[in-house]
Protein backbone atom coordinates (compact mmCIF):
# COMPACT_ATOMS: atom_id res chain seq x y z
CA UNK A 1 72.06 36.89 39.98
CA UNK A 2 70.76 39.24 37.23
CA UNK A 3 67.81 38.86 35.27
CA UNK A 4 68.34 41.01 32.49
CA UNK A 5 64.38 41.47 31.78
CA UNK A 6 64.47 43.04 35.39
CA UNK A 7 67.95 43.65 36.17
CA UNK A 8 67.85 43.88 39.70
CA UNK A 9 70.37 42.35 41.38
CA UNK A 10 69.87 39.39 43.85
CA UNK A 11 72.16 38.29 45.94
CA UNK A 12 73.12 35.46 49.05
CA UNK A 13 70.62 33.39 47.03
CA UNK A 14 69.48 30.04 48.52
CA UNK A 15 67.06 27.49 47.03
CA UNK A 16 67.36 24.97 44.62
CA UNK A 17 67.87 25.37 40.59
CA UNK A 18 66.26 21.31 39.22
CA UNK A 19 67.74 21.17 35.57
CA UNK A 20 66.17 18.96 33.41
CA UNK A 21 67.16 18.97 29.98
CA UNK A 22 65.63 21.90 28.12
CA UNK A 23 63.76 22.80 31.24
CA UNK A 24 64.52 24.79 34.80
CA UNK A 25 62.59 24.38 37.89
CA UNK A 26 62.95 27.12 40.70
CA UNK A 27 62.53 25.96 43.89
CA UNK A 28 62.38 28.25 46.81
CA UNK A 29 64.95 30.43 45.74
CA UNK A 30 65.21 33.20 48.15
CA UNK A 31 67.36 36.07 48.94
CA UNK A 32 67.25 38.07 51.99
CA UNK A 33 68.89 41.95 52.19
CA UNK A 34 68.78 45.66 52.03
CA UNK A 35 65.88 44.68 54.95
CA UNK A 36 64.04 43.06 52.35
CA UNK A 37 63.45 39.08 51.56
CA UNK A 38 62.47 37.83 48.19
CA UNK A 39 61.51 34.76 47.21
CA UNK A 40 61.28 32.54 43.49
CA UNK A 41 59.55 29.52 42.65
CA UNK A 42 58.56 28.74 39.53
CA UNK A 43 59.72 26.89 35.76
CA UNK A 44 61.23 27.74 32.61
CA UNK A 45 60.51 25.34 29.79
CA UNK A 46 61.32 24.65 26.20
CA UNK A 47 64.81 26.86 26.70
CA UNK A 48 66.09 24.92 23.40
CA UNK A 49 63.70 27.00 21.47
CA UNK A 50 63.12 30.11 20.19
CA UNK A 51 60.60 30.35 22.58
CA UNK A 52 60.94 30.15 25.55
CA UNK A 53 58.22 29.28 28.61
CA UNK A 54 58.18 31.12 31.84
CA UNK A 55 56.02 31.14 34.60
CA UNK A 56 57.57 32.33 38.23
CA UNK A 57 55.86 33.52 41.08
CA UNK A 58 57.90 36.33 42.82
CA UNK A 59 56.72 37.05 46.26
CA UNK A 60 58.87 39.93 47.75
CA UNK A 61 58.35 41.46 51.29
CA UNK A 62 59.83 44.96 52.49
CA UNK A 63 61.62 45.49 49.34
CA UNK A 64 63.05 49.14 49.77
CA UNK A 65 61.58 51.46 47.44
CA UNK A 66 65.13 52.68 46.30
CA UNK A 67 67.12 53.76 43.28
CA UNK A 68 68.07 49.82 42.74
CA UNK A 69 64.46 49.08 42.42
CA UNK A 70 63.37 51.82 39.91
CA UNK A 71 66.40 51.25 37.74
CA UNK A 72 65.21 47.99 37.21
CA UNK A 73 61.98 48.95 36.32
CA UNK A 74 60.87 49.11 32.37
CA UNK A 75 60.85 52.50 30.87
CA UNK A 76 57.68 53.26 31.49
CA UNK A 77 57.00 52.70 34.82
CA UNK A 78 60.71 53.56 35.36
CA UNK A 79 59.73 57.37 34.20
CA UNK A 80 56.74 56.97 36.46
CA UNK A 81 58.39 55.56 39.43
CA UNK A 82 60.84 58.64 39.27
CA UNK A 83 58.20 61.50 39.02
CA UNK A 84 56.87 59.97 42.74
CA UNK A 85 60.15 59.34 44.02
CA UNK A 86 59.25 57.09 46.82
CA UNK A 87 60.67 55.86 50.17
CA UNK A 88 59.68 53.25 52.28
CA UNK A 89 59.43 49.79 51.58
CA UNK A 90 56.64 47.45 49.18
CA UNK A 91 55.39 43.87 49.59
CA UNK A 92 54.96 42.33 45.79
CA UNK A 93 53.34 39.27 45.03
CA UNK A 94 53.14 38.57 41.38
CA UNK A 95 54.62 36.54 38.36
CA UNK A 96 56.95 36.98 35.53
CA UNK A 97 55.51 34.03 32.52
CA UNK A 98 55.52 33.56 28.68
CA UNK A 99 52.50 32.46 26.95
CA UNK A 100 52.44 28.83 26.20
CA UNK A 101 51.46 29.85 22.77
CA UNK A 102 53.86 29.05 19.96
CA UNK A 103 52.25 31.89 18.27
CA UNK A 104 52.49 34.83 20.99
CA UNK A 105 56.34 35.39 20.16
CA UNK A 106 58.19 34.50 23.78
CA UNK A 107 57.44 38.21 25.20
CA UNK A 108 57.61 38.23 29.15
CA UNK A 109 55.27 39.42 30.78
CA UNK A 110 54.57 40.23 34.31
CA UNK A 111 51.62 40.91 36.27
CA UNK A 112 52.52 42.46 40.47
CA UNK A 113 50.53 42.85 43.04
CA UNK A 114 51.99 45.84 45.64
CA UNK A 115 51.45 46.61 49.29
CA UNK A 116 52.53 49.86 50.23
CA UNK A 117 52.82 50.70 54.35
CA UNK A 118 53.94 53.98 55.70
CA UNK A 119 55.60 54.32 52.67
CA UNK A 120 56.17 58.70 51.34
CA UNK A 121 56.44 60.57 47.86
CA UNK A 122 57.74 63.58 47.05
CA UNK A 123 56.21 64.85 44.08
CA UNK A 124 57.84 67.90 42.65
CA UNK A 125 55.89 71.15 43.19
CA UNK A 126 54.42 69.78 46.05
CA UNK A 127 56.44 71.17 49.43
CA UNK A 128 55.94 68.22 51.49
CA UNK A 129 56.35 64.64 50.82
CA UNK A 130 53.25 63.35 50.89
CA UNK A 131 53.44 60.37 54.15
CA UNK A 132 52.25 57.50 55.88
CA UNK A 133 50.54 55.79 52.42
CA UNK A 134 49.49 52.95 52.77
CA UNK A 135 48.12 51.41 49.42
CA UNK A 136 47.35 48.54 47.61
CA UNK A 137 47.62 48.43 44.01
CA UNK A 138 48.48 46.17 40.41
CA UNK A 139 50.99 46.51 38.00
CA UNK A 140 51.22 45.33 34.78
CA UNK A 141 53.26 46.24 31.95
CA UNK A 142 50.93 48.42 30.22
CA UNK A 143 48.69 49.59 33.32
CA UNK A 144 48.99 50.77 36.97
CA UNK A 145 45.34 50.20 38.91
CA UNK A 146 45.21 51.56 42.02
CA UNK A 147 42.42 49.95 44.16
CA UNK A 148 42.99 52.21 47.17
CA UNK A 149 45.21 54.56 48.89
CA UNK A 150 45.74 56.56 52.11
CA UNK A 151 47.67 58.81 53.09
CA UNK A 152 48.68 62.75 54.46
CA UNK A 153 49.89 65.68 53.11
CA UNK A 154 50.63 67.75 55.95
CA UNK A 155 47.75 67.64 58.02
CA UNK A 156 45.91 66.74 55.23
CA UNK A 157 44.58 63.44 54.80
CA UNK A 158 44.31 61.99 51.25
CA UNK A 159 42.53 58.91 49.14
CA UNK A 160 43.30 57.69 46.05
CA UNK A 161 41.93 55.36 43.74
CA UNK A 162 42.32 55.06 39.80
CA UNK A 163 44.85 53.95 37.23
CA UNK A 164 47.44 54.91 34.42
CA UNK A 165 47.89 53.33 30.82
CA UNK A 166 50.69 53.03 29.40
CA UNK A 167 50.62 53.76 25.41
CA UNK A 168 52.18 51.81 22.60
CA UNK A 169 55.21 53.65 23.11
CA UNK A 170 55.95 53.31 26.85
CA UNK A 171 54.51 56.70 28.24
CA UNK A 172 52.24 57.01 31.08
């Protein structure tokens, strides 16, 4: 399965779809692969209208932080994703929703919080890949906040805390 806000593929799903006439309920919808499990619960209302409702809770551990994951990615935290060019693997606990408002115009938005461990970056100029981060951070669709992060370059040992915004336009 495909979502095509996020189109990154899920497969060997499990769980149960409820269908109820203009309305979905996910239940426990899980997928486990690529050393990673991901799991979906949540509801999708009103799908008669123009606007839809969402509101899913994704809660993903040891997702791979691969080439499938940043393609999926929007565009700007696609480009973003691609300047670190990480390995390792990322816990996510978030949700994908709609405002209820008739007025807000159906956009999806998404709000994720990550868990990085012993996860690496190479970030060109640098070397070395910068290894063994371990950070926590939140992701939005116009923001990256990074609460904390450690990690060593070399020898080196290295903290980071801070954030990104993402303009009007999609750029970091």
């Amino acid at each position: 399965a495909i979502y095509k806000g996020f189109p990154y593929p899920l497969s060997g799903l499990t769980g149960r779809l409820i269908f109820d006439r203009n309305d979905v309920t996910v239940s426990h919808v899980a997928t486990a692969g690529g050393g990673g499990r991901i799991v979906l619960n949540g509801r999708l209302a009103a799908l008669d209208t123009k606007h839809p409702v969402f509101d899913v809770q994704v809660d993903a551990n040891a997702v791979p932080l691969d080439k499938k994951l940043g393609d999926a990615l929007p565009p700007a935290q696609r480009e973003l994703y691609a300047l670190f060019d990480p390995a390792g693997t990322a816990d996510v606990h978030g949700r994908v929703f709609t405002s209820a408002d008739a007025n807000a115009g159906g956009h999806v938005d998404f709000l994720a919080d990550v868990a990085l461990k012993d996860a690496a970056m190479r970030i060109g100029g640098l070397s070395d890949p910068i290894s063994g981060i371990s950070a926590r951070a939140t992701l939005t669709a116009d923001s990256l906040s990074v609460a904390a992060a450690d990690a060593r370059y070399g020898q080196s040992p290295v903290t980071l805390a801070g954030g990104v915004h993402f303009t009007a336009d999609g750029k970091p």
